[in-house]
Protein backbone atom coordinates (compact mmCIF):
# COMPACT_ATOMS: atom_id res chain seq x y z
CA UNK A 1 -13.87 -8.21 20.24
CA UNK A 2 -13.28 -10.92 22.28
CA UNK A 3 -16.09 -13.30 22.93
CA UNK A 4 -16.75 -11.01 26.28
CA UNK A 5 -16.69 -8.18 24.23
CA UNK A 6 -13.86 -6.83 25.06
CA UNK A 7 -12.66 -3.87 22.95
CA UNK A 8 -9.38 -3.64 21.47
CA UNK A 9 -8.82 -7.50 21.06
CA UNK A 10 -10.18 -9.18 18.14
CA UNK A 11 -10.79 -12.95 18.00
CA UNK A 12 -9.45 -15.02 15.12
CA UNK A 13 -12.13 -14.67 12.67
CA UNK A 14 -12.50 -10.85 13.09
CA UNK A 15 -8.50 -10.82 11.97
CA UNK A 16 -9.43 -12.79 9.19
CA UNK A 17 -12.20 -10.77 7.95
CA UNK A 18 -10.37 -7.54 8.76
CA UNK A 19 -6.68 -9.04 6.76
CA UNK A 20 -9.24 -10.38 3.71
CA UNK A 21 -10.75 -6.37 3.42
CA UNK A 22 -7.35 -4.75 4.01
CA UNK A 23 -6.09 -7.08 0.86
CA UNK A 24 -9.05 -5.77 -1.36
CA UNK A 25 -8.39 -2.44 -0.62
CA UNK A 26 -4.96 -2.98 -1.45
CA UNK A 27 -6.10 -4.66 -4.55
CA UNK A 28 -8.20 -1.78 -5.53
CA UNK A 29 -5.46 0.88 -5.58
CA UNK A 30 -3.24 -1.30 -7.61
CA UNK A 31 -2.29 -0.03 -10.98
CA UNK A 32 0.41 -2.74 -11.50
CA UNK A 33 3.71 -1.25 -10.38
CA UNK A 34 2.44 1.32 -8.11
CA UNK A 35 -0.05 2.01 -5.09
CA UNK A 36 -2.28 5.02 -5.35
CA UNK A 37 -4.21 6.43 -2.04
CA UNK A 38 -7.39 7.51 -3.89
CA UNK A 39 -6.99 6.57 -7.50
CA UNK A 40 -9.55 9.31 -8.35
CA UNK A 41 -8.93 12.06 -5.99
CA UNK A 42 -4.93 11.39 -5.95
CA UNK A 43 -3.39 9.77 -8.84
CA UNK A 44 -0.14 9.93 -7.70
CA UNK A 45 2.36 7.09 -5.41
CA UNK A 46 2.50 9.24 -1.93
CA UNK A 47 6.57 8.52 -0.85
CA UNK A 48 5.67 7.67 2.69
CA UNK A 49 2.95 5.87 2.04
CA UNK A 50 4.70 3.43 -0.15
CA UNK A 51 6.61 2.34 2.29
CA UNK A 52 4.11 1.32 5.11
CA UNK A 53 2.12 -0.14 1.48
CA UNK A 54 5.03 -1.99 1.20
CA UNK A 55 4.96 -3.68 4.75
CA UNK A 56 0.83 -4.55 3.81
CA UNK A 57 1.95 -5.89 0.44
CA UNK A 58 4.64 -8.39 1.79
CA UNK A 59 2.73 -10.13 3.48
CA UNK A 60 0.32 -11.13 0.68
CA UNK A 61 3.01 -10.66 -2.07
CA UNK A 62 6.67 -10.36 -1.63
CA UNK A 63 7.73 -9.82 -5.01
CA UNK A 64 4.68 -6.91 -5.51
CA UNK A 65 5.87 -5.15 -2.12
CA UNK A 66 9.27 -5.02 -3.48
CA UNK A 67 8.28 -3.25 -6.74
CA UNK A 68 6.23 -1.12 -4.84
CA UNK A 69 9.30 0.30 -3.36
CA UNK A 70 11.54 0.23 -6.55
CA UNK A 71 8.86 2.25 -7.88
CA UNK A 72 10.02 4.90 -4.98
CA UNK A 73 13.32 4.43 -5.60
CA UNK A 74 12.63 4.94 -9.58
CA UNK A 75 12.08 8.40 -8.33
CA UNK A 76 14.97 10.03 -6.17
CA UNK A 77 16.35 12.63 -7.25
CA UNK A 78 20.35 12.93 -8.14
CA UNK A 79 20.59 14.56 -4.58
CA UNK A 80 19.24 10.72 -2.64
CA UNK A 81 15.90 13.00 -1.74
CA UNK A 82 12.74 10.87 -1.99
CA UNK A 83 9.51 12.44 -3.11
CA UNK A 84 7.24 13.44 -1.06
CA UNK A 85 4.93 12.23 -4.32
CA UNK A 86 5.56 10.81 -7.69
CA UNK A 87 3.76 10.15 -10.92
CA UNK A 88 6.90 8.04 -12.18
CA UNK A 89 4.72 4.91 -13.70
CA UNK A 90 1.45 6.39 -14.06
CA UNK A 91 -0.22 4.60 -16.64
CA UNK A 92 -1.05 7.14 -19.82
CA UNK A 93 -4.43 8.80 -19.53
């Protein structure tokens, strides 16, 4: 909100806070080399949603964006399809 409070602006502070909790979520569905929506309820890298995860990632880590999407990749099948889902680098339960 803007300091008339306006909605659908936000004034440089309310970015901030909102970038800082969009990075812990992030940080929170990490397991390393891949993003997971729900870690409990859906243990599994969702194929579209790596990609916007991706866009989120760069701009707090380039090199982690990229291996969220070479994690993707890691999956295609010998056809160039992209999974709709993929446990390809689950950790072991």
């Amino acid at each position: 909100m803007t300091s008339r409070g306006q909605p659908g602006t936000t004034d440089g502070s309310s970015a901030a806070r909102l970038a800082t909790r969009a990075a812990s979520v992030l940080r929170a569905n990490d397991l390393g080399r891949m993003m997971v929506a729900a870690p409990r309820l859906y243990p599994h890298m969702w194929g579209w949603d790596a990609c916007i995860v991706a866009i989120g990632l760069a701009t707090v880590s380039e090199e982690r964006a990229l291996t969220e999407l070479d994690m993707l990749l890691a999956a295609q099948s010998r056809t160039g399809m992209l999974p709709l889902r993929s446990t390809t680098g689950l950790p072991s339960r």
